[in-house]
PDB file of N, CA and C in Angstrom:
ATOM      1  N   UNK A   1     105.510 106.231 123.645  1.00  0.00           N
ATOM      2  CA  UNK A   1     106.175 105.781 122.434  1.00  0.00           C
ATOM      3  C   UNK A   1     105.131 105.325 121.413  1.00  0.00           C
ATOM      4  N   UNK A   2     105.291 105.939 120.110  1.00  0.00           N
ATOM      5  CA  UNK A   2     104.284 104.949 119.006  1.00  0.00           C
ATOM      6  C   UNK A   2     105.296 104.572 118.501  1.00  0.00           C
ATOM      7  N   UNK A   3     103.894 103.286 117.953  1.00  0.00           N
ATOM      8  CA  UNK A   3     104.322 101.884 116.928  1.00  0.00           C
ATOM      9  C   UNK A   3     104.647 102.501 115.240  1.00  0.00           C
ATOM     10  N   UNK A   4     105.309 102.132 114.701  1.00  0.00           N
ATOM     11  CA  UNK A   4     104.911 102.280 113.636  1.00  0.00           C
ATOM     12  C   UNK A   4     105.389 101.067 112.925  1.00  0.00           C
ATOM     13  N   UNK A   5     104.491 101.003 111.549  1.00  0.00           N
ATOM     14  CA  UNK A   5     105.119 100.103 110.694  1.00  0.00           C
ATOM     15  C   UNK A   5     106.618 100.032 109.556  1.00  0.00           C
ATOM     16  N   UNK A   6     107.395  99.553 109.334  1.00  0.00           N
ATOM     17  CA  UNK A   6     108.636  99.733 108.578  1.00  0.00           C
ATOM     18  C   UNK A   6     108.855  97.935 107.853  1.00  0.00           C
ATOM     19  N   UNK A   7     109.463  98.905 106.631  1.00  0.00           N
ATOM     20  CA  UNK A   7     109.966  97.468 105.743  1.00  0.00           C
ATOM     21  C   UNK A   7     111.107  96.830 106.136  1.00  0.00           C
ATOM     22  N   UNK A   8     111.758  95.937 105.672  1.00  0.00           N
ATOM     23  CA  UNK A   8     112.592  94.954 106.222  1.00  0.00           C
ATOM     24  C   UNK A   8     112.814  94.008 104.683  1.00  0.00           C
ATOM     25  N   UNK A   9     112.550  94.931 104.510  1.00  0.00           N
ATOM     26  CA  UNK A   9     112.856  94.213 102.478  1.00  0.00           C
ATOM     27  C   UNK A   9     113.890  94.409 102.132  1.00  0.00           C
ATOM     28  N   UNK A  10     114.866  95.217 102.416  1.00  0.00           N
ATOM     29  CA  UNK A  10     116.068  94.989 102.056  1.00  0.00           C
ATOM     30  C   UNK A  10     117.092  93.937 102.996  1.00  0.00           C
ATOM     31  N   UNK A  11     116.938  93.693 104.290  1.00  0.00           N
ATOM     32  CA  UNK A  11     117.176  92.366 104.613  1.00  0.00           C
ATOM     33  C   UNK A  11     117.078  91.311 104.245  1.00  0.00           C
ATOM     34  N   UNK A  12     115.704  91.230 104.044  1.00  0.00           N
ATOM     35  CA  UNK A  12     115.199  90.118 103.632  1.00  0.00           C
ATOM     36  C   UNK A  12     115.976  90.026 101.953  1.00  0.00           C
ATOM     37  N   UNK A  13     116.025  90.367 101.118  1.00  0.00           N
ATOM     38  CA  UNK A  13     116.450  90.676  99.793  1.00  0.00           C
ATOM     39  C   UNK A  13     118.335  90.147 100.123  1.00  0.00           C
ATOM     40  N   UNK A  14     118.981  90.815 101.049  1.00  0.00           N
ATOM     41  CA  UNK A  14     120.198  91.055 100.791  1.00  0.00           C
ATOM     42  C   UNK A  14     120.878  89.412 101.880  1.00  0.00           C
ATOM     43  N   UNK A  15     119.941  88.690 103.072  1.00  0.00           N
ATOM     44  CA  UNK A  15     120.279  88.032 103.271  1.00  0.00           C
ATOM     45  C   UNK A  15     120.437  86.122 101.962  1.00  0.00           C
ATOM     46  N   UNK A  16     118.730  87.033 101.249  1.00  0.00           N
ATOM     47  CA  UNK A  16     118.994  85.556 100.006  1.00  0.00           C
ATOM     48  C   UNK A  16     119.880  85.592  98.939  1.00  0.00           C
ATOM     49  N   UNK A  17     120.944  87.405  98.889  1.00  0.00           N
ATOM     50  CA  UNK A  17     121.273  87.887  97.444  1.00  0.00           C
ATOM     51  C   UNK A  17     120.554  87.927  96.263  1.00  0.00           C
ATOM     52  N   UNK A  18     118.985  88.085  96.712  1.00  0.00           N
ATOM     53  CA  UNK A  18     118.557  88.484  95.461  1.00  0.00           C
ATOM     54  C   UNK A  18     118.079  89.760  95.570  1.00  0.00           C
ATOM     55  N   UNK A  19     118.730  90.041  93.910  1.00  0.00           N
ATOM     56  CA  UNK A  19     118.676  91.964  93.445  1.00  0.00           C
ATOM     57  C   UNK A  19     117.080  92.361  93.659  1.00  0.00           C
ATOM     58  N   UNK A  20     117.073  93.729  93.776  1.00  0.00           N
ATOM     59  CA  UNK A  20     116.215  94.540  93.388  1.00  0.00           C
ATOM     60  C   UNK A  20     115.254  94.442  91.816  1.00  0.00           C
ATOM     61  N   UNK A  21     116.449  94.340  91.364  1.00  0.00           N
ATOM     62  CA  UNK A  21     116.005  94.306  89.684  1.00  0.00           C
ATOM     63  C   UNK A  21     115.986  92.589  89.461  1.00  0.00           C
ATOM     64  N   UNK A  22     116.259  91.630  90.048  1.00  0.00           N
ATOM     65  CA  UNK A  22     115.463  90.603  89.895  1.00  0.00           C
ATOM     66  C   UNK A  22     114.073  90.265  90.079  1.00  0.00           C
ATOM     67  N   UNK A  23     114.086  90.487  91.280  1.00  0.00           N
ATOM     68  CA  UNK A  23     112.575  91.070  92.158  1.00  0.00           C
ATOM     69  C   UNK A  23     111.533  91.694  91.350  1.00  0.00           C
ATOM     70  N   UNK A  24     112.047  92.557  90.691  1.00  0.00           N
ATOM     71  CA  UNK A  24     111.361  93.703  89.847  1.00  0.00           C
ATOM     72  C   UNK A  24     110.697  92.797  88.482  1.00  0.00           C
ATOM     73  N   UNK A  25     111.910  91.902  88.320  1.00  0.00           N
ATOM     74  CA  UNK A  25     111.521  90.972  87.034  1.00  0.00           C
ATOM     75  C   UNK A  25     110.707  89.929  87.053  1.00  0.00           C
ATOM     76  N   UNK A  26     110.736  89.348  88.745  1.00  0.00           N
ATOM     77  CA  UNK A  26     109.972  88.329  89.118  1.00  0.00           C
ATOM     78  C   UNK A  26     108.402  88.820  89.268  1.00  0.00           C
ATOM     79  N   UNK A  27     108.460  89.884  89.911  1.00  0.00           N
ATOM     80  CA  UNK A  27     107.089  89.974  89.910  1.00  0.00           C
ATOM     81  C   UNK A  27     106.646  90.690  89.167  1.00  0.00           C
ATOM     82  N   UNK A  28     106.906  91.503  88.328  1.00  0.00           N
ATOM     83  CA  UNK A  28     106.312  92.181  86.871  1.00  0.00           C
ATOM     84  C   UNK A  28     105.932  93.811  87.827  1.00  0.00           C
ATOM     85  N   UNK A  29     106.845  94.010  88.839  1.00  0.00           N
ATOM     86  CA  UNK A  29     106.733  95.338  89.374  1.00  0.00           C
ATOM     87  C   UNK A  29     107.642  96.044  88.510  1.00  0.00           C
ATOM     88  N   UNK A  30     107.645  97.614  88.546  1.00  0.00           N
ATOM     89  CA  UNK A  30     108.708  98.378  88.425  1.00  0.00           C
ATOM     90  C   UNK A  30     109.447  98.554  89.354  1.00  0.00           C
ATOM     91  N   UNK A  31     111.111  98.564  88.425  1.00  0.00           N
ATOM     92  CA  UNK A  31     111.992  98.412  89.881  1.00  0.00           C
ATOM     93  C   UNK A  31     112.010  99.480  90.609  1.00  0.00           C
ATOM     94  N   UNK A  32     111.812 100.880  89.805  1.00  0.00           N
ATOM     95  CA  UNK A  32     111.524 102.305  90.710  1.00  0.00           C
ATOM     96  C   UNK A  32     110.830 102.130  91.862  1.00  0.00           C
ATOM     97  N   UNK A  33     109.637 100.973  91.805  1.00  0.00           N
ATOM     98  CA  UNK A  33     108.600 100.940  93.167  1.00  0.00           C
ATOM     99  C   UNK A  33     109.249  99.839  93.605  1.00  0.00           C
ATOM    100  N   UNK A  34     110.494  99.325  93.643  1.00  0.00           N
ATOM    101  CA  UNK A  34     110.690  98.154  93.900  1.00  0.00           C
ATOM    102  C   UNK A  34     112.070  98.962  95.276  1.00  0.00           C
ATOM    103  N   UNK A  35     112.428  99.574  94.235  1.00  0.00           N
ATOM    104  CA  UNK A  35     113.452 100.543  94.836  1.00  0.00           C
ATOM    105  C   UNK A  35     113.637 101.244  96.146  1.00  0.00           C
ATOM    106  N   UNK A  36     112.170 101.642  95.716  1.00  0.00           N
ATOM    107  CA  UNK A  36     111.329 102.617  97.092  1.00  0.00           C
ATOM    108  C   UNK A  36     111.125 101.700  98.174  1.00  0.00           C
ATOM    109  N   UNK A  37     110.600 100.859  97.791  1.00  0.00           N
ATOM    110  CA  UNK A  37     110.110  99.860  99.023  1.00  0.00           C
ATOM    111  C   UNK A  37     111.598  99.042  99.959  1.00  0.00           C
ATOM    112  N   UNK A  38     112.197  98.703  98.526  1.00  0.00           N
ATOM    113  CA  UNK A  38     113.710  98.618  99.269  1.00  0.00           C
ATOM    114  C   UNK A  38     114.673  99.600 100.318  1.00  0.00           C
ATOM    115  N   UNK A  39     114.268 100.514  99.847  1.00  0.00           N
ATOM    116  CA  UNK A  39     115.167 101.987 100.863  1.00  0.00           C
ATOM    117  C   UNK A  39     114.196 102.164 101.825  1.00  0.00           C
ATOM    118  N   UNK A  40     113.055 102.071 102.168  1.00  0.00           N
ATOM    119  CA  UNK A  40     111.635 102.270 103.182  1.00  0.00           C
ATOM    120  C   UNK A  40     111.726 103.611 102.816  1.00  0.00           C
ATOM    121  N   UNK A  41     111.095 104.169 101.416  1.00  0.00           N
ATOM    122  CA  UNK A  41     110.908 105.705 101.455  1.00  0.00           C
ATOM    123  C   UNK A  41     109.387 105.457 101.366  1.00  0.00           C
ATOM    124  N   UNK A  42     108.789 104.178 101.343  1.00  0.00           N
ATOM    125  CA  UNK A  42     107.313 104.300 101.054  1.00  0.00           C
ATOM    126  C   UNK A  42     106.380 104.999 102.417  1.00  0.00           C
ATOM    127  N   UNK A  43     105.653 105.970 101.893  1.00  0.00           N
ATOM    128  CA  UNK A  43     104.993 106.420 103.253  1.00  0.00           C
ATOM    129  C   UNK A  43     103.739 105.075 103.042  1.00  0.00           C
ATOM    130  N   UNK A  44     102.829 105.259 101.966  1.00  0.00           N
ATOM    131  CA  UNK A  44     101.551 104.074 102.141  1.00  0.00           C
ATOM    132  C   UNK A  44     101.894 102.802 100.947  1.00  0.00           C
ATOM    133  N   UNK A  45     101.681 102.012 101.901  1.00  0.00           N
ATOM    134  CA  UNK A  45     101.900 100.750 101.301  1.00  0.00           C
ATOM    135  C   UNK A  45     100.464 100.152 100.519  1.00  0.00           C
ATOM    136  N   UNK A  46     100.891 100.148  99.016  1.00  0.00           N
ATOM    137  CA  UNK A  46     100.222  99.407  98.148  1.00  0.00           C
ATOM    138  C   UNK A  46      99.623  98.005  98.393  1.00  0.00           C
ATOM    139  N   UNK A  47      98.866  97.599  98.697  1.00  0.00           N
ATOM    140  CA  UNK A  47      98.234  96.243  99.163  1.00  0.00           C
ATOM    141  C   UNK A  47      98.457  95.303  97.844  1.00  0.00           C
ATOM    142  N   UNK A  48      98.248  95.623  96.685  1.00  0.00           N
ATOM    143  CA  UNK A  48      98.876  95.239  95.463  1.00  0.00           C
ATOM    144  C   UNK A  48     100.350  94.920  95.153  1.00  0.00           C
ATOM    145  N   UNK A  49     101.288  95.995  95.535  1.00  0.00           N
ATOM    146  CA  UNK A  49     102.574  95.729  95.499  1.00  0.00           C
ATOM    147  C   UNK A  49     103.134  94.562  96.643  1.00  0.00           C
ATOM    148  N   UNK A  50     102.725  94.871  97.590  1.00  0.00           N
ATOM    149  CA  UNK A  50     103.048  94.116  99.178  1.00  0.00           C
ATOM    150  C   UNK A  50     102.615  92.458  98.294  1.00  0.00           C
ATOM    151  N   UNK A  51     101.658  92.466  97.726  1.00  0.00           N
ATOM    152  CA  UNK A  51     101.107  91.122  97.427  1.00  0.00           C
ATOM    153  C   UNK A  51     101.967  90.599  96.204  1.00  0.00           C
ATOM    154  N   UNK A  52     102.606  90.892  95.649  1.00  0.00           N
ATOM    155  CA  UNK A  52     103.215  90.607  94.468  1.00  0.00           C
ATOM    156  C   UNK A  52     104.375  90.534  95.070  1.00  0.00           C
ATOM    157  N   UNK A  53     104.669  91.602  95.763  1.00  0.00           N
ATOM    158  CA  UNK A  53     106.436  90.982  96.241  1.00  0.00           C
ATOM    159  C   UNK A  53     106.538  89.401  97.092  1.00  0.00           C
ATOM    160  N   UNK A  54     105.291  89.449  97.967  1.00  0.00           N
ATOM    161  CA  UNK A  54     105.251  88.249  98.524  1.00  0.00           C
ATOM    162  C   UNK A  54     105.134  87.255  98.048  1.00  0.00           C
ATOM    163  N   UNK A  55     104.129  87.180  97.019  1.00  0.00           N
ATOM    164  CA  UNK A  55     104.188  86.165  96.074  1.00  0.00           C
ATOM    165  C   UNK A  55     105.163  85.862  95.117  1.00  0.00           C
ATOM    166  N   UNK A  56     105.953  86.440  94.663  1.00  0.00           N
ATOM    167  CA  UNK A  56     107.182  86.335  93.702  1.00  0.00           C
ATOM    168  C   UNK A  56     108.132  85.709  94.757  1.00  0.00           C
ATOM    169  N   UNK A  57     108.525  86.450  95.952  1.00  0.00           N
ATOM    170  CA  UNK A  57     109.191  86.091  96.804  1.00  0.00           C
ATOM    171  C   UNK A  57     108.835  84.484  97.933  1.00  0.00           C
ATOM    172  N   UNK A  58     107.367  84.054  97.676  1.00  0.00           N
ATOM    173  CA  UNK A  58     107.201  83.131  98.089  1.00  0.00           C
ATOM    174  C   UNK A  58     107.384  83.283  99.862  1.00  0.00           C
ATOM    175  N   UNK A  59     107.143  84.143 100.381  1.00  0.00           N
ATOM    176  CA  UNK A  59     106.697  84.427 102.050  1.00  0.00           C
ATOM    177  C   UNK A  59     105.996  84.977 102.403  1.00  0.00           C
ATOM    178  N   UNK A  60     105.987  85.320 103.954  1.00  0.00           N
ATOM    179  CA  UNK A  60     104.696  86.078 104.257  1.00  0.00           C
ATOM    180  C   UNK A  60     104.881  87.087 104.582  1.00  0.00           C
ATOM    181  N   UNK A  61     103.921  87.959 104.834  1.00  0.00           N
ATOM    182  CA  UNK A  61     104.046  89.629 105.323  1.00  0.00           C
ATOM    183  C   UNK A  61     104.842  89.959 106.256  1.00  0.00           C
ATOM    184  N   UNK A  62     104.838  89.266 107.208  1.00  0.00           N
ATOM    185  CA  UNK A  62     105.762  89.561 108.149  1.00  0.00           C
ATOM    186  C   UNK A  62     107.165  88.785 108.156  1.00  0.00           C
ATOM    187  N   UNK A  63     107.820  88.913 106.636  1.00  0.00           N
ATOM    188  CA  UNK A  63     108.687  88.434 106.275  1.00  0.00           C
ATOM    189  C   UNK A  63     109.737  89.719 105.614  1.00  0.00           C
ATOM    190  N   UNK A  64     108.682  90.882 105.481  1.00  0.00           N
ATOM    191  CA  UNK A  64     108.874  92.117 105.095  1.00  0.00           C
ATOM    192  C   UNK A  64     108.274  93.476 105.770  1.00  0.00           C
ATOM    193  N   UNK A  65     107.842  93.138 107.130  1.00  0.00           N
ATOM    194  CA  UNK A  65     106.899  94.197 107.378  1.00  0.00           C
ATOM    195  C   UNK A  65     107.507  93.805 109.181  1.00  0.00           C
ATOM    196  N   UNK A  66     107.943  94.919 109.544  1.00  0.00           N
ATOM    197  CA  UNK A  66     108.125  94.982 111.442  1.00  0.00           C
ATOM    198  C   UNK A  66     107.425  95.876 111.600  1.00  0.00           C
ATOM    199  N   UNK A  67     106.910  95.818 112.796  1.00  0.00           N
ATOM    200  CA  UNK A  67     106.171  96.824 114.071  1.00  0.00           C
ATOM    201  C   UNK A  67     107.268  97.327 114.606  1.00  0.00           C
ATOM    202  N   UNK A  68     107.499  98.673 114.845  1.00  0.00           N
ATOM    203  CA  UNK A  68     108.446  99.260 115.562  1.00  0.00           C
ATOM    204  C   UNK A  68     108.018  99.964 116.314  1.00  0.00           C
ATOM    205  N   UNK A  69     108.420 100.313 117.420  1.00  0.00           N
ATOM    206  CA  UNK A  69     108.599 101.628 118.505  1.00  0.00           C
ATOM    207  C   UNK A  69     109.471 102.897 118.034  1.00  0.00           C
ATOM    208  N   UNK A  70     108.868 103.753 117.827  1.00  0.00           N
ATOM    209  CA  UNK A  70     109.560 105.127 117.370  1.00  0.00           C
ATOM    210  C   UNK A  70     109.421 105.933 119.180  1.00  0.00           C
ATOM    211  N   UNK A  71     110.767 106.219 118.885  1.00  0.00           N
ATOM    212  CA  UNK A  71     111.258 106.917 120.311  1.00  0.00           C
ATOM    213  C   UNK A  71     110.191 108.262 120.553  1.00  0.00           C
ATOM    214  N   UNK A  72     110.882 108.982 119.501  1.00  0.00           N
ATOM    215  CA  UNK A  72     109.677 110.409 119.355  1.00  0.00           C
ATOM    216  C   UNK A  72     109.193 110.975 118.520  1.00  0.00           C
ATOM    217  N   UNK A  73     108.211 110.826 118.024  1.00  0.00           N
ATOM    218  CA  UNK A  73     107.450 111.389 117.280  1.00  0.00           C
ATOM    219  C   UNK A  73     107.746 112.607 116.599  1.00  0.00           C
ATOM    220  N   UNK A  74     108.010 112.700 115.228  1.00  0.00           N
ATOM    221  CA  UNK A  74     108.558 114.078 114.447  1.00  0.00           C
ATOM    222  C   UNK A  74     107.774 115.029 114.507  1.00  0.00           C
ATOM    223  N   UNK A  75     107.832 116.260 114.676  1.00  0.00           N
ATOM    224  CA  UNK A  75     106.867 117.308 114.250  1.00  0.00           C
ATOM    225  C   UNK A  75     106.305 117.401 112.864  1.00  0.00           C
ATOM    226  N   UNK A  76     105.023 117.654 112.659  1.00  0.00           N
ATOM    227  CA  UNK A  76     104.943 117.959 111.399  1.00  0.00           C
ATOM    228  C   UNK A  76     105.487 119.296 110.936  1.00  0.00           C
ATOM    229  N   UNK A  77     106.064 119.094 109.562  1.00  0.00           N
ATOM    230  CA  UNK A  77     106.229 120.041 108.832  1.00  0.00           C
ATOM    231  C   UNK A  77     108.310 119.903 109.059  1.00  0.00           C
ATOM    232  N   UNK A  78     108.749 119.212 109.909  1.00  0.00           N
ATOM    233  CA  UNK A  78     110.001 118.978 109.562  1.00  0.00           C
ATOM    234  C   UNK A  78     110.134 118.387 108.211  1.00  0.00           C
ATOM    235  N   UNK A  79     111.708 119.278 108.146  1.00  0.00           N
ATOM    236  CA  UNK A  79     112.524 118.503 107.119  1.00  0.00           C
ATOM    237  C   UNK A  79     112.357 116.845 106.570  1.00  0.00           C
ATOM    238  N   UNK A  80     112.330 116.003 107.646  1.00  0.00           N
ATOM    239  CA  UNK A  80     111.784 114.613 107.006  1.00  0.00           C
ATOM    240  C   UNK A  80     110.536 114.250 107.324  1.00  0.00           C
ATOM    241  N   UNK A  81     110.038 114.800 107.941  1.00  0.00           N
ATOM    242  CA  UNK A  81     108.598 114.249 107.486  1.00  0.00           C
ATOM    243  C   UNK A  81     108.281 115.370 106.482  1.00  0.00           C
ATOM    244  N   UNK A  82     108.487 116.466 105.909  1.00  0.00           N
ATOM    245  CA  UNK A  82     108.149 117.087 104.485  1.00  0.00           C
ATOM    246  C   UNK A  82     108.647 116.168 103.725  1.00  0.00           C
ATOM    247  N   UNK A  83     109.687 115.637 103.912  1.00  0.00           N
ATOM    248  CA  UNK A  83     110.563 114.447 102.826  1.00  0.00           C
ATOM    249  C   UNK A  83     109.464 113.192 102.403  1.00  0.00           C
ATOM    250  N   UNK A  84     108.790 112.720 103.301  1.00  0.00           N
ATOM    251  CA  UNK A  84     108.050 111.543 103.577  1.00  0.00           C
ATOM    252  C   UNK A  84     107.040 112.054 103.321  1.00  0.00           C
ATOM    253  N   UNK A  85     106.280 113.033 103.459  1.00  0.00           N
ATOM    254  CA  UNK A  85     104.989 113.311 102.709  1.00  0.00           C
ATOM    255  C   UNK A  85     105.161 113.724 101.340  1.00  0.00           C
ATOM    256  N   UNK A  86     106.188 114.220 100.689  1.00  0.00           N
ATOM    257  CA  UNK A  86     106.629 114.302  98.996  1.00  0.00           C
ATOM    258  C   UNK A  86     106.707 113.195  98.223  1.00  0.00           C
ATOM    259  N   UNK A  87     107.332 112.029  99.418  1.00  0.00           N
ATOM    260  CA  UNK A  87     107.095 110.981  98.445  1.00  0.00           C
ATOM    261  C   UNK A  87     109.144 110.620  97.812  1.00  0.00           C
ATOM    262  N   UNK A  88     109.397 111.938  98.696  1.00  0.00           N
ATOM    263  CA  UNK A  88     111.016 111.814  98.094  1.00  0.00           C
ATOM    264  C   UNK A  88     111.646 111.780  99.467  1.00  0.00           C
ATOM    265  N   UNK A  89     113.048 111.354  99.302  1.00  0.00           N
ATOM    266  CA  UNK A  89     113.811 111.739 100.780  1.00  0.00           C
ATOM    267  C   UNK A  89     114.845 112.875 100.679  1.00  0.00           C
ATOM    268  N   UNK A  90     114.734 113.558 101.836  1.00  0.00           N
ATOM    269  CA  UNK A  90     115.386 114.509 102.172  1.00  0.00           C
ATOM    270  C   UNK A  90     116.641 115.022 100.886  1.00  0.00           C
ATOM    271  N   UNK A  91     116.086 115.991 100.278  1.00  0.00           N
ATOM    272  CA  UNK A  91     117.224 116.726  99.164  1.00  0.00           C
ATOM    273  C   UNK A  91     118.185 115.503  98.722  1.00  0.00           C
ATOM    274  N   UNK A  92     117.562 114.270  98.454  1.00  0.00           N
ATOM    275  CA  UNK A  92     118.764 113.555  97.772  1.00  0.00           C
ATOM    276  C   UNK A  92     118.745 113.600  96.298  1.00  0.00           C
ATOM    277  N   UNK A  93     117.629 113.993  95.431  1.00  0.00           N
ATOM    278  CA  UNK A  93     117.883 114.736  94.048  1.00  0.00           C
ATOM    279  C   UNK A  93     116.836 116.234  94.091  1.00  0.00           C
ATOM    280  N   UNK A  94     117.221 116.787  93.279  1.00  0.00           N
ATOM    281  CA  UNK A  94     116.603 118.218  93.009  1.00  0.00           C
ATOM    282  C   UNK A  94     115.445 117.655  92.079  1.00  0.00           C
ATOM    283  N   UNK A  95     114.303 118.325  92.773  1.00  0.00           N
ATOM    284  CA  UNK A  95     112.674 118.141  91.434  1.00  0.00           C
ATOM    285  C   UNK A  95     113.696 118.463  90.110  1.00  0.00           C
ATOM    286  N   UNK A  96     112.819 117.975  89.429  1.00  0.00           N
ATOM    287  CA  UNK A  96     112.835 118.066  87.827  1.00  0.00           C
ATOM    288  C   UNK A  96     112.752 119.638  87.154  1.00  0.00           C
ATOM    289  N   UNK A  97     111.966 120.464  88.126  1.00  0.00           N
ATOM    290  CA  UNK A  97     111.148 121.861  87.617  1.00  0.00           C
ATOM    291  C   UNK A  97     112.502 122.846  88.152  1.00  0.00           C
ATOM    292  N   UNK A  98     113.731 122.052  88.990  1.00  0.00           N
ATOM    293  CA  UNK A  98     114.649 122.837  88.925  1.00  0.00           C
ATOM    294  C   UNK A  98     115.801 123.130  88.500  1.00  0.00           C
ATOM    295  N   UNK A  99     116.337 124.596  87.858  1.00  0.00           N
ATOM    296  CA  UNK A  99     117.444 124.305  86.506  1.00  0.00           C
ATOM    297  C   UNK A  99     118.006 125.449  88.057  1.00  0.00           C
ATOM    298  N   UNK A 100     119.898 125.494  87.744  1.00  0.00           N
ATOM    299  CA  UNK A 100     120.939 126.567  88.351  1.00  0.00           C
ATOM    300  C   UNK A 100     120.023 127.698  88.395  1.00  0.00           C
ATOM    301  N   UNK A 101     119.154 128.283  87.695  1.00  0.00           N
ATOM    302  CA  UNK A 101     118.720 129.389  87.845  1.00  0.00           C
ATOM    303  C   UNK A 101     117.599 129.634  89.069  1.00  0.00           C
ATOM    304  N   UNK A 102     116.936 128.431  89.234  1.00  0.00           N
ATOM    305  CA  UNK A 102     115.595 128.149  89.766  1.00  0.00           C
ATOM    306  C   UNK A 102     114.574 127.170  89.263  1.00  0.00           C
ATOM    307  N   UNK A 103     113.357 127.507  89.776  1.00  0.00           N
ATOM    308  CA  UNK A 103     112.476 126.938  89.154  1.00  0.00           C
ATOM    309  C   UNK A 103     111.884 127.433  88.349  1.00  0.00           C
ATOM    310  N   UNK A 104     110.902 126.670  87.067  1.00  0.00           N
ATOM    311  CA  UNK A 104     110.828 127.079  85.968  1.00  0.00           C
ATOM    312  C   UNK A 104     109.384 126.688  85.519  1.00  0.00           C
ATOM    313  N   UNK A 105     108.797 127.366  84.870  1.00  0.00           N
ATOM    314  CA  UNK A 105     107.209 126.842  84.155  1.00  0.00           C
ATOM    315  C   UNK A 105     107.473 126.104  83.087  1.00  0.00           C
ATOM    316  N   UNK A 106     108.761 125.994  82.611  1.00  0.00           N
ATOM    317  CA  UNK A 106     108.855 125.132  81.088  1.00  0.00           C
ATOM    318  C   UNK A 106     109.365 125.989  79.863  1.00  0.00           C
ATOM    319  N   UNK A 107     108.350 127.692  80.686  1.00  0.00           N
ATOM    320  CA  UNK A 107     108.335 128.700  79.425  1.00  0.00           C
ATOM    321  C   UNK A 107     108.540 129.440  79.450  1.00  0.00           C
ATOM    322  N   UNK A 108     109.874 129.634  80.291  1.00  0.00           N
ATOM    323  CA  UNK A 108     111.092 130.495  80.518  1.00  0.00           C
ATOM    324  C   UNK A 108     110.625 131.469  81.528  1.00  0.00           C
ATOM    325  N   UNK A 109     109.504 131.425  82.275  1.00  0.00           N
ATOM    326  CA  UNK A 109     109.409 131.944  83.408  1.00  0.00           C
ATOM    327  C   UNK A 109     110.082 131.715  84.748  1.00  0.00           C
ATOM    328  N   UNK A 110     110.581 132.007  85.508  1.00  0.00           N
ATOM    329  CA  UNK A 110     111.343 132.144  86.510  1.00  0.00           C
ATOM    330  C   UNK A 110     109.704 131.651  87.907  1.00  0.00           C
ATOM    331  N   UNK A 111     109.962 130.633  88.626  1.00  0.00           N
ATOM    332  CA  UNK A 111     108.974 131.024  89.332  1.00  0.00           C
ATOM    333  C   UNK A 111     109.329 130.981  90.840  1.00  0.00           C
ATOM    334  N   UNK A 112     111.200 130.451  91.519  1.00  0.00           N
ATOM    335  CA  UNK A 112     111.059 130.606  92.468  1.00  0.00           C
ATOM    336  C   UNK A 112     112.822 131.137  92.346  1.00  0.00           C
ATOM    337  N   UNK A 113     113.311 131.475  93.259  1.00  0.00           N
ATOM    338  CA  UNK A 113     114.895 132.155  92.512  1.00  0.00           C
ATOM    339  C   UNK A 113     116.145 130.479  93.355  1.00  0.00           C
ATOM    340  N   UNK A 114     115.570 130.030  93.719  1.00  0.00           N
ATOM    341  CA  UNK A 114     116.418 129.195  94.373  1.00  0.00           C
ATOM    342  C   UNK A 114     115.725 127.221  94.692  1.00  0.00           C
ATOM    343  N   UNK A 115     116.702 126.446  94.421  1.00  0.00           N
ATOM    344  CA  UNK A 115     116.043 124.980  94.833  1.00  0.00           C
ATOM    345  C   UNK A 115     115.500 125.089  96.600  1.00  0.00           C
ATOM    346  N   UNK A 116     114.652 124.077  96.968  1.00  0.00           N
ATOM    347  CA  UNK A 116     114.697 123.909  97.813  1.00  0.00           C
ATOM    348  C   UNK A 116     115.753 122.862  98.760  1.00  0.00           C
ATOM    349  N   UNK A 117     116.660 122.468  97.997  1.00  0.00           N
ATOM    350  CA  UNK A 117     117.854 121.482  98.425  1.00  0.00           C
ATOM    351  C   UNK A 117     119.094 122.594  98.171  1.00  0.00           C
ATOM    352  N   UNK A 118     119.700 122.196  99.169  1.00  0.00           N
ATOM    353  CA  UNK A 118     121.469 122.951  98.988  1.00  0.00           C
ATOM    354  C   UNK A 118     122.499 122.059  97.727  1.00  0.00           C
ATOM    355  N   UNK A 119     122.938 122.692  97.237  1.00  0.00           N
ATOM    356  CA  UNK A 119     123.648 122.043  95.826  1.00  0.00           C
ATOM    357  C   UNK A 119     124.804 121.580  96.493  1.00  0.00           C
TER     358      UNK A 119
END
């Protein structure tokens, strides 16, 4: 079994009732990265951000941060770990570069015929 690390920031957040977008205001983060860290889509943790949430929030690291046991280890190149190395999770919005038609250079070139997410 490996360890891995995982957030616990939205516990922590939802047991004091304070928002995301308070958080965001308290510590002069953006709530987009505030967001991320809230849902655990972060693959590497900012040593900067981690420090500002703590400090706004007034606790310690392991007030937001568990050691876990992961049962089994994903293959690379799955569906969520491709999700987790993009930086996005699994087809929950379509990139930007994709219109109904496909993907696009900007300049009306066609460059792939289909999203990589199911509509």
């Amino acid at each position: 079994m490996a360890k891995t690390v995982r957030l616990k920031l939205n516990r922590y957040l939802d047991e004091r009732r304070i928002s995301r977008y308070a958080l965001a205001k308290m510590s002069g983060i953006k709530y987009q990265t505030i967001d991320h860290y809230y849902k655990n889509w972060v693959v590497r943790y900012d040593s900067a951000t981690l420090g500002g949430i703590i400090t706004a929030l007034d606790c310690g690291i392991e007030d937001i941060l568990e050691v876990v046991e992961e049962e089994e280890p994903e293959e690379p190149g799955g569906p969520r770990h491709m999700a987790r190395a993009s930086g996005f999770p699994a087809c929950r919005k379509r990139p930007k570069a994709f219109s109904d038609r496909g993907m696009h250079d900007g300049q009306g070139s066609i460059l792939a015929e289909k999203s990589p997410c199911p509509s």
